[in-house]
Protein backbone atom coordinates (compact mmCIF):
# COMPACT_ATOMS: atom_id res chain seq x y z
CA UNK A 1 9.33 -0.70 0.66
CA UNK A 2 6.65 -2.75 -1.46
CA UNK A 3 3.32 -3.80 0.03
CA UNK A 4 4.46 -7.15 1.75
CA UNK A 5 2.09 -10.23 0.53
CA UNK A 6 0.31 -12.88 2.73
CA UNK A 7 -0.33 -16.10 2.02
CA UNK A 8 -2.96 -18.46 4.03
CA UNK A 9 -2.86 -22.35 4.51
CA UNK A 10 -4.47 -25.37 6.50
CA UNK A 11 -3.09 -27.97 8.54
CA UNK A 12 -3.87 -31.87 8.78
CA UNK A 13 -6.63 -30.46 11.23
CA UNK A 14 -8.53 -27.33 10.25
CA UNK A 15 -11.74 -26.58 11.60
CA UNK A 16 -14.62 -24.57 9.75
CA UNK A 17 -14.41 -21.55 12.36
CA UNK A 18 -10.72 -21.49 11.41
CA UNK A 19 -11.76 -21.31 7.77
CA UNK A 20 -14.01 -18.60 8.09
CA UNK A 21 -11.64 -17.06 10.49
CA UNK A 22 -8.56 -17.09 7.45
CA UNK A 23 -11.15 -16.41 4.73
CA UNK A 24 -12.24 -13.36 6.24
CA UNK A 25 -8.35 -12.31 7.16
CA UNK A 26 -7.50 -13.28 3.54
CA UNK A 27 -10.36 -10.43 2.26
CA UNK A 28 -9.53 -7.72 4.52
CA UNK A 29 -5.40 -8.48 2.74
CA UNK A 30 -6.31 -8.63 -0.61
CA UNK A 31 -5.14 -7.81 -2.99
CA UNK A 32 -2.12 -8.67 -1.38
CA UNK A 33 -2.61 -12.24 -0.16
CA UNK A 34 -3.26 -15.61 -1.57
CA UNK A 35 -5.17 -18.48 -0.33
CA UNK A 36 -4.30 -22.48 -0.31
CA UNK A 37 -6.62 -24.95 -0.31
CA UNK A 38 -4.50 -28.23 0.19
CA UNK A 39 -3.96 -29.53 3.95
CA UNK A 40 -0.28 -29.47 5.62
CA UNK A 41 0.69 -32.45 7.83
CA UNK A 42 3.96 -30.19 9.30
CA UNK A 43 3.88 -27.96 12.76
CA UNK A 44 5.09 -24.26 12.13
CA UNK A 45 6.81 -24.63 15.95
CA UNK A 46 8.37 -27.82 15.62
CA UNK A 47 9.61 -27.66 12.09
CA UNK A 48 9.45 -24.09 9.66
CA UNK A 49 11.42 -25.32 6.91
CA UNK A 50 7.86 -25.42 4.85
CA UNK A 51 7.09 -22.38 5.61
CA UNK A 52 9.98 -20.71 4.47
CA UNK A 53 10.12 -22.62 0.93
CA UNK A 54 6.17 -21.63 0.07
CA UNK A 55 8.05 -17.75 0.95
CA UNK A 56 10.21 -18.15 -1.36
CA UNK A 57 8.64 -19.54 -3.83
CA UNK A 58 5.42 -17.23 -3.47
CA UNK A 59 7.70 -14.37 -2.54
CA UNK A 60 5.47 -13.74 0.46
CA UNK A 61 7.05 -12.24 3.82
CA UNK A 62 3.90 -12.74 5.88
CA UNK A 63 1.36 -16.39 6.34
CA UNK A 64 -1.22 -17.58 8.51
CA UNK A 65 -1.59 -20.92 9.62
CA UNK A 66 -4.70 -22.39 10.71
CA UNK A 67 -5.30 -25.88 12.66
CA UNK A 68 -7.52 -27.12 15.09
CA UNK A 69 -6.54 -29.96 18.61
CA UNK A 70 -8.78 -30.80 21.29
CA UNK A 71 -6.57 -29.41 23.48
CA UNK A 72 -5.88 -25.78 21.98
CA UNK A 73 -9.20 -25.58 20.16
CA UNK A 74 -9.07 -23.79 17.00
CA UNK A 75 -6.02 -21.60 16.63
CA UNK A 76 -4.09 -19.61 14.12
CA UNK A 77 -0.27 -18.70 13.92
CA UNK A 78 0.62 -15.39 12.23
CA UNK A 79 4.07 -14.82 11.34
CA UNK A 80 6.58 -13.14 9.26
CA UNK A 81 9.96 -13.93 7.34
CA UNK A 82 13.07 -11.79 6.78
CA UNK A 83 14.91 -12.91 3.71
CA UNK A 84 12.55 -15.91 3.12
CA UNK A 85 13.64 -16.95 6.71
CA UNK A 86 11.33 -17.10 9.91
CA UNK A 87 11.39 -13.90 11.92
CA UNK A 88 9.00 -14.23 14.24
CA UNK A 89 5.38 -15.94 15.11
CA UNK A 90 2.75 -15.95 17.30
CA UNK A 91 -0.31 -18.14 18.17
CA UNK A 92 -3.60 -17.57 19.08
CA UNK A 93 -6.95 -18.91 20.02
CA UNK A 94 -9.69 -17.64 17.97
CA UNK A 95 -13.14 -18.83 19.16
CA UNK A 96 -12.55 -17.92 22.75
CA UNK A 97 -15.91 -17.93 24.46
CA UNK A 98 -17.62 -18.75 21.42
CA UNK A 99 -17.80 -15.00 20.22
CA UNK A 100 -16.52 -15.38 16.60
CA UNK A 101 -18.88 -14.19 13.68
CA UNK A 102 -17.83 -14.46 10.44
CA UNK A 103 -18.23 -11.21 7.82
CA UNK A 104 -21.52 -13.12 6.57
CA UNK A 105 -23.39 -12.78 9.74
CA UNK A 106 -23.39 -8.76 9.38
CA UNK A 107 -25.71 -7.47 6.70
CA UNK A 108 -26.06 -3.78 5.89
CA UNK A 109 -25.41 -1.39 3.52
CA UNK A 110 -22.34 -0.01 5.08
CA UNK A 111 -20.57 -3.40 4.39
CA UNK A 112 -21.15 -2.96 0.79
CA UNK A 113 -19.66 0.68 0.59
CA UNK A 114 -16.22 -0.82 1.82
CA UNK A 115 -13.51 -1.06 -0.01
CA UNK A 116 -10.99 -3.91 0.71
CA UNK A 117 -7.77 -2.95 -0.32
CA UNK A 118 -7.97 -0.04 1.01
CA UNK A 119 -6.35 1.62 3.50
CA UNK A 120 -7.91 0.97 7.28
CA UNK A 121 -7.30 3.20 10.62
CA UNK A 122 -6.05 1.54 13.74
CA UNK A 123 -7.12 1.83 17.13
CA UNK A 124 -5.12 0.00 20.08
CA UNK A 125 -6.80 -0.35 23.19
CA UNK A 126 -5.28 -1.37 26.55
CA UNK A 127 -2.11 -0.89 28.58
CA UNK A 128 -0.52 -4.30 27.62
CA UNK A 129 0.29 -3.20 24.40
CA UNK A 130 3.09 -1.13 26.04
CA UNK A 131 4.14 -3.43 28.86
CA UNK A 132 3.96 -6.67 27.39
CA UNK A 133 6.34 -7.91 25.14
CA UNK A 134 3.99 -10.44 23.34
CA UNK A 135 1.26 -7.89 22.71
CA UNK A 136 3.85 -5.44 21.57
CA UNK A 137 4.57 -8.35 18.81
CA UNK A 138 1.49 -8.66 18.01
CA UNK A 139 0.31 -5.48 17.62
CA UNK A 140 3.32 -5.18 15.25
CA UNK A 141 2.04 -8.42 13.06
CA UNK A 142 -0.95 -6.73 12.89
CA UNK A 143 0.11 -3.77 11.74
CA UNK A 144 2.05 -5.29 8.75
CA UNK A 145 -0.86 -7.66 7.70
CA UNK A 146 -3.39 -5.23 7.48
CA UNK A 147 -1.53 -1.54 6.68
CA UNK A 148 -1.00 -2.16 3.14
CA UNK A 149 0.93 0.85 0.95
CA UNK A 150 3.39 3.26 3.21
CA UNK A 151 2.35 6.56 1.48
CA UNK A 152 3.03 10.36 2.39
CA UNK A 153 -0.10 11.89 2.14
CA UNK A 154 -4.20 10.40 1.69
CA UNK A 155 -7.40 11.31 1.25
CA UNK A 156 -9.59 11.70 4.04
CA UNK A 157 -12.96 10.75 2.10
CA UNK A 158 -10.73 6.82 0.99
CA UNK A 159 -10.41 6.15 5.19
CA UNK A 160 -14.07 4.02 5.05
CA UNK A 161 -12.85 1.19 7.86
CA UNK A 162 -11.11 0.74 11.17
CA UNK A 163 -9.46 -2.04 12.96
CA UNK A 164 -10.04 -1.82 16.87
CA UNK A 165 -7.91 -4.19 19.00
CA UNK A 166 -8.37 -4.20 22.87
CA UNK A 167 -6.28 -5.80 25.00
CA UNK A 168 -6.90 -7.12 28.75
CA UNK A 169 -4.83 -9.35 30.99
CA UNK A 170 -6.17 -12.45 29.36
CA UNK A 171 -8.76 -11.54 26.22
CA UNK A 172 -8.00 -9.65 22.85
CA UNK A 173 -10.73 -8.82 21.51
CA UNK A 174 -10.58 -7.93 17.72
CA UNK A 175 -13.14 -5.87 15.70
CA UNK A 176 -13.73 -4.29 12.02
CA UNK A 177 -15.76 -1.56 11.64
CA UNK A 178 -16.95 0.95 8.41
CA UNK A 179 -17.01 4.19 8.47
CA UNK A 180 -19.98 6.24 8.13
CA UNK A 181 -19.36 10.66 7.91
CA UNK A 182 -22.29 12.48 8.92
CA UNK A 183 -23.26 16.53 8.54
CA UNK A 184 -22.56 17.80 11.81
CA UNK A 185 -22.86 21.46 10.67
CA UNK A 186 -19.99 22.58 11.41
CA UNK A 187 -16.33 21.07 9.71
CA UNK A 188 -16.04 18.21 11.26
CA UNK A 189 -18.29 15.55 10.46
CA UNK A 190 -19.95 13.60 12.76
CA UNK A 191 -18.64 9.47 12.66
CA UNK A 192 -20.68 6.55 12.86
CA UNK A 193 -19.53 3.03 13.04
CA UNK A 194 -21.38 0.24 11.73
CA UNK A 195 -19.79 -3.58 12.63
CA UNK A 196 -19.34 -5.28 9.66
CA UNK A 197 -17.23 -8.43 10.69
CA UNK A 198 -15.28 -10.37 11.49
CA UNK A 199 -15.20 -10.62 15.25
CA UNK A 200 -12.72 -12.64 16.85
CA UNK A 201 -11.59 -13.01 20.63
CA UNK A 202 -7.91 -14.28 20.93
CA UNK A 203 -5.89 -15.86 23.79
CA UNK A 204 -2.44 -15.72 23.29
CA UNK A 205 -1.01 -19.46 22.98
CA UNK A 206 2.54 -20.25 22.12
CA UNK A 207 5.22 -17.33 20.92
CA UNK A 208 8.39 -17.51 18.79
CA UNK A 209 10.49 -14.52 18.87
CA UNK A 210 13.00 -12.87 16.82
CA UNK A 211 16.74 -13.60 17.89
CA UNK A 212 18.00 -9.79 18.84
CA UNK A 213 21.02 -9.83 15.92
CA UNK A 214 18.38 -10.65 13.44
CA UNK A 215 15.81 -8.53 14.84
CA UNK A 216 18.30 -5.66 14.47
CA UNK A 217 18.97 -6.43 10.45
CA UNK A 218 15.41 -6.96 9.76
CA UNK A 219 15.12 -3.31 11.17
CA UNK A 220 17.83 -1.81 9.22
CA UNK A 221 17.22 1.05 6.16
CA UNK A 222 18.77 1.24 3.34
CA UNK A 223 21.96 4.25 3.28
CA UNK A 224 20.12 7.27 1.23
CA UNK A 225 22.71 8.57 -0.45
CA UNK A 226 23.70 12.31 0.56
CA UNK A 227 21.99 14.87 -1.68
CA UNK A 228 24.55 17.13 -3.14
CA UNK A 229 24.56 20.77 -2.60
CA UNK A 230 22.39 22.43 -4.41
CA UNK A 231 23.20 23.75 -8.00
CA UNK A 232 21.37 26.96 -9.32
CA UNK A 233 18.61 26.91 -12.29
CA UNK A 234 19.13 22.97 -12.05
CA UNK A 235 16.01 20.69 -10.80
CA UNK A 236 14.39 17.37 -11.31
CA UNK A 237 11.04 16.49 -13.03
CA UNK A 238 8.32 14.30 -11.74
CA UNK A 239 9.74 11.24 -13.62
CA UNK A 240 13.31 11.76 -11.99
CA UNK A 241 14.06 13.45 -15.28
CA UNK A 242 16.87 15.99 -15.17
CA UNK A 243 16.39 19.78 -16.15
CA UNK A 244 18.41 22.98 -16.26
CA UNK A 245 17.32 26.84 -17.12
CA UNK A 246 19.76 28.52 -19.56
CA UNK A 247 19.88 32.35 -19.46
CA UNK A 248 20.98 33.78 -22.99
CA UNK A 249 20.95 37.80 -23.85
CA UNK A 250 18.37 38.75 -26.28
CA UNK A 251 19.40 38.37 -29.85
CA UNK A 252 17.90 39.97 -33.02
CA UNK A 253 16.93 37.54 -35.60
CA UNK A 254 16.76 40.48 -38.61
CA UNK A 255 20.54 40.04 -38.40
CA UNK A 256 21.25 37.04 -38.30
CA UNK A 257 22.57 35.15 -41.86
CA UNK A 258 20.01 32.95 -42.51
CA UNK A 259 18.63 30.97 -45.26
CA UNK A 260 15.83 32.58 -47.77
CA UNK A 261 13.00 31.44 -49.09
CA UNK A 262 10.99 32.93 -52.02
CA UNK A 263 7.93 32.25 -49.85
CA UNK A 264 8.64 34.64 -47.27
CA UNK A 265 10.04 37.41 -49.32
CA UNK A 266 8.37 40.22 -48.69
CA UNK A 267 5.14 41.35 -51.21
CA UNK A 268 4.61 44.65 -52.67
CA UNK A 269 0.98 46.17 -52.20
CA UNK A 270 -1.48 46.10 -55.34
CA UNK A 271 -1.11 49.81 -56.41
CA UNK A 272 2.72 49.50 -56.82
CA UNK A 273 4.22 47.89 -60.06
CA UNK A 274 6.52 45.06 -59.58
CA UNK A 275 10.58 44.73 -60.90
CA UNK A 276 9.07 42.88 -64.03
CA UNK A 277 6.41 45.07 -65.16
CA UNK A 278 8.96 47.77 -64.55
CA UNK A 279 11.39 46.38 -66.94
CA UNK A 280 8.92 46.29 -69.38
CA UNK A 281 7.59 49.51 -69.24
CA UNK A 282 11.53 51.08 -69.68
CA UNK A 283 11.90 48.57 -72.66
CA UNK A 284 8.65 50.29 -74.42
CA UNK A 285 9.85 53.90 -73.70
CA UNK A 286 13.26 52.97 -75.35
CA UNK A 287 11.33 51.64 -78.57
CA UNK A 288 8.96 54.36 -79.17
């Protein structure tokens, strides 16, 4: 599966905590995401059809949505698309008891070592994100923003930041920290985690679920097809490339017919005469 893109936009209404709250989203993404400037007059809820043409046309399965009402404060949606078509979305309050800070309000050094792009560790914290439905969702949204490249196997030294999300009844509370390894003496290093932004409490707003037969092909694999048994002194290269051994007896190559060259005839050492000089010698001790 490729690394699925993310593309950020504003409404009619957009706040600058929102902003800074999608700006800082759209950095910890890249290079997989895509900001737009231009303001949307449409309501992801009420009408989707927008959303699901800048998919297509961006060939993005993933967007945020940022807007701000009197009523709901300033809020973002995050949601997904399966085939260019809504899956599933969620909204959420983001400056819930005024605790957001922007990435630009930590300084250090740590925050320069980062990498974004790179691959960050997750920490879930709190039993509602196996009771409740909503959190499960959105622990899965998060997961899929932020995860970037499925891979086998990586390298311990590139893991330099960690998401922790902590859930109660009625906060989440979402951090970003780097990574510091320390000598401990021993193996195992010790860890130290420096805050480097953004910070963002959430309350969960409005919630749009996936219908259950979609839901189920969204979550379908591909068939791998059935690896044959397997054929002696026959294997496959790193590029996919086909190989096979051949075992032939030893053969001697001084019997073979094969074609001459004066080149590689054989030379006679310096003390013995060769078939020329020889043929003139006999011709002399015939005259005389």
């Amino acid at each position: 599966e490729n690394v699925k893109s993310a593309f950020f936009l504003r409404g009619a209404k957009c706040s600058q905590t929102v902003v800074n709250a999608m700006k800082d989203m759209y950095l910890m993404k890249k290079p997989n995401s895509r900001m737009l400037n231009k303001r949307n007059k449409f309501r992801p809820f009420e009408d989707h059809s927008s959303l699901e043409f800048l998919s297509n046309q961006m060939d993005a399965s993933l967007f945020v949505f940022g807007t701000n009402t009197k009523k709901k404060g300033h809020c973002i949606t995050m949601g997904r698309m399966f085939n260019h078509q809504l899956l599933d979305m969620i909204e959420l309050s983001v400056n819930v008891d005024d605790e957001f800070r922007p990435m630009s309000d930590f300084s250090g050094e740590r925050k320069k070592s980062v990498m974004y792009g790179s691959k960050p560790m997750f920490v879930f914290q709190g039993d509602q994100f196996e009771v409740s439905q909503n959190h499960k969702l959105l622990k899965s949204l998060i997961l899929d923003f932020f995860r970037g490249e499925i891979v086998e196997k990586i390298n311990l030294a590139g893991l330099d930041r960690v998401i922790v999300v902590s859930a109660t009844e009625k906060r989440i509370y979402f951090r970003h920290y780097a990574v510091q390894l320390k000598r401990s003496g021993t193996k195992i290093p010790n860890i130290v985690l420096h805050e480097i932004g953004p910070r963002m409490n959430w309350e969960l707003r409005r919630v749009k679920s996936a219908a259950e037969d979609v839901k189920k092909e969204s979550m379908k694999k591909p068939k791998v097809r059935k690896s044959q048994a397997k054929m002696k002194n026959i294997e496959k290269g790193n590029l996919g490339a086909k190989m096979g051994r051949v075992h032939m007896e030893s053969q001697d190559t001084s019997k073979m017919a094969l074609r001459k060259f004066k080149a590689l005839k054989k030379r006679k050492g310096k003390g013995e005469p060769s078939s020329g000089q020889k043929a003139q010698a006999e011709k002399k001790s015939r005259s005389e």
